[in-house]
C-alpha atoms as a PDB file:
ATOM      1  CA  UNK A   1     -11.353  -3.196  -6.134  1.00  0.00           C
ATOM      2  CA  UNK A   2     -11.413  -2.211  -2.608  1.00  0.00           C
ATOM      3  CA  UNK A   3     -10.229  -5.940  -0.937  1.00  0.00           C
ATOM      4  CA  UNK A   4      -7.096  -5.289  -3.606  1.00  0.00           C
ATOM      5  CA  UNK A   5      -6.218  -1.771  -2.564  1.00  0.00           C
ATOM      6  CA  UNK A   6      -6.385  -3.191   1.320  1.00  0.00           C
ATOM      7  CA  UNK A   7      -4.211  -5.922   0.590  1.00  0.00           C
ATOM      8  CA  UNK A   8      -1.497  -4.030  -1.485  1.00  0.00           C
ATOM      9  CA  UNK A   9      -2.182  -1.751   1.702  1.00  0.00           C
ATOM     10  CA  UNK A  10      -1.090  -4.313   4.149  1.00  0.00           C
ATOM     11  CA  UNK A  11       1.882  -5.471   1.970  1.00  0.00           C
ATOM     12  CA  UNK A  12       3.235  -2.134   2.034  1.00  0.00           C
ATOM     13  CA  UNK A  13       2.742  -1.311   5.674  1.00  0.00           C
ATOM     14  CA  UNK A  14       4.558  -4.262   6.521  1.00  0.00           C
ATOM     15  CA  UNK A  15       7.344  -4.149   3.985  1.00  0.00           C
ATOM     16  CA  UNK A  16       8.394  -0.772   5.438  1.00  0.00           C
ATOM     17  CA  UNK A  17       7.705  -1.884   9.287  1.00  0.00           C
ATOM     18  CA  UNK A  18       5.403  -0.447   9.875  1.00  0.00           C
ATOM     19  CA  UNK A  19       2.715  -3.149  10.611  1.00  0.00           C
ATOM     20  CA  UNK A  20       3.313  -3.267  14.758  1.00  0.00           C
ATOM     21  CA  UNK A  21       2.896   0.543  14.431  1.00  0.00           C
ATOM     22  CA  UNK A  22      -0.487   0.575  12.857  1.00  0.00           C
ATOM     23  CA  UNK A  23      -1.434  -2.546  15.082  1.00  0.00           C
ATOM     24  CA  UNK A  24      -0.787  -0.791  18.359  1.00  0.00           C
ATOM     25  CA  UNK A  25      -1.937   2.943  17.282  1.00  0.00           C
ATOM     26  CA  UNK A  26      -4.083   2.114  14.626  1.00  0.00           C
ATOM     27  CA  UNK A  27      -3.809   4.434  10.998  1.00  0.00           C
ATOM     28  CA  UNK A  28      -3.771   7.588  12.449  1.00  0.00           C
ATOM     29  CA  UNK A  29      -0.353   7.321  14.099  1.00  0.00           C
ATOM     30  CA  UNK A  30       1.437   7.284  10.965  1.00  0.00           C
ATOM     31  CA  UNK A  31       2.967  10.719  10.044  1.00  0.00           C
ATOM     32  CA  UNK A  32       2.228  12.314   6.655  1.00  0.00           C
ATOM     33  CA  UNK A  33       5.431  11.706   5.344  1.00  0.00           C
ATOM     34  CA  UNK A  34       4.528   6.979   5.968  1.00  0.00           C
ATOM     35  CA  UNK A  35       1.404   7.992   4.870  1.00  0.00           C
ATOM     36  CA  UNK A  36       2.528   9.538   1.093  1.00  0.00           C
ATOM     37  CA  UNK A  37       5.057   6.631   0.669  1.00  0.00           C
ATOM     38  CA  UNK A  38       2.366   3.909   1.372  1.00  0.00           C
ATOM     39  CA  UNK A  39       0.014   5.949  -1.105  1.00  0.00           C
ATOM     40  CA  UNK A  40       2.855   6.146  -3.889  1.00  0.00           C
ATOM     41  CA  UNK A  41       4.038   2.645  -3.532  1.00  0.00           C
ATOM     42  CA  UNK A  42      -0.249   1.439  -3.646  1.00  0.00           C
ATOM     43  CA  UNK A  43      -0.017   3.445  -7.248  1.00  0.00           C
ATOM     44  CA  UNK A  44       2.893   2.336  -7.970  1.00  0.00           C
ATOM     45  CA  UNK A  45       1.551  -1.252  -8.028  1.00  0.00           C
ATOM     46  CA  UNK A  46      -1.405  -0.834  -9.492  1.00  0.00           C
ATOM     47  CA  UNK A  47      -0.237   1.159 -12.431  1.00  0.00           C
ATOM     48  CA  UNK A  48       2.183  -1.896 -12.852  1.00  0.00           C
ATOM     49  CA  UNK A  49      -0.762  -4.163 -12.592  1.00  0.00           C
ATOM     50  CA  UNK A  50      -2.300  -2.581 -15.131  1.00  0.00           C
ATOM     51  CA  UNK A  51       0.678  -2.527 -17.528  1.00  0.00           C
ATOM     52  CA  UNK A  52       1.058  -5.972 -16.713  1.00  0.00           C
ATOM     53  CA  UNK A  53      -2.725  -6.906 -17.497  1.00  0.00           C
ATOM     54  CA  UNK A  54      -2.347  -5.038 -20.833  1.00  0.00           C
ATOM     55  CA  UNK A  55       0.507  -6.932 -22.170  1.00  0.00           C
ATOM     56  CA  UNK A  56      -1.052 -10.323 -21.522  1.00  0.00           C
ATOM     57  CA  UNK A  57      -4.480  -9.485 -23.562  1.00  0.00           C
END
């Protein structure tokens, strides 16, 4: 599970631009308020994932 949280990770980082920031100044440069959105939007995904994994079975 963890190389799929990483990757929607990375998509998200770099659909906001916010890739070069994390790059340069690594993770910790991000302010709380990048930080919540990137968690949200990882949820988001994976809840959608989920619902889309459930409908196929």
């Amino acid at each position: 599970m963890g190389n799929i949280d990483e990757k929607l990770k990375y998509e998200i980082i770099t659909e906001l631009g916010l890739f070069d920031k994390v790059s340069k100044n690594g993770w910790k440069s991000l302010t709380a308020k990048e930080t919540g959105r990137i968690g949200g939007l990882i949820t988001k995904r994976k809840k959608m994932m989920q619902m889309e994994k459930s409908q196929q079975a």
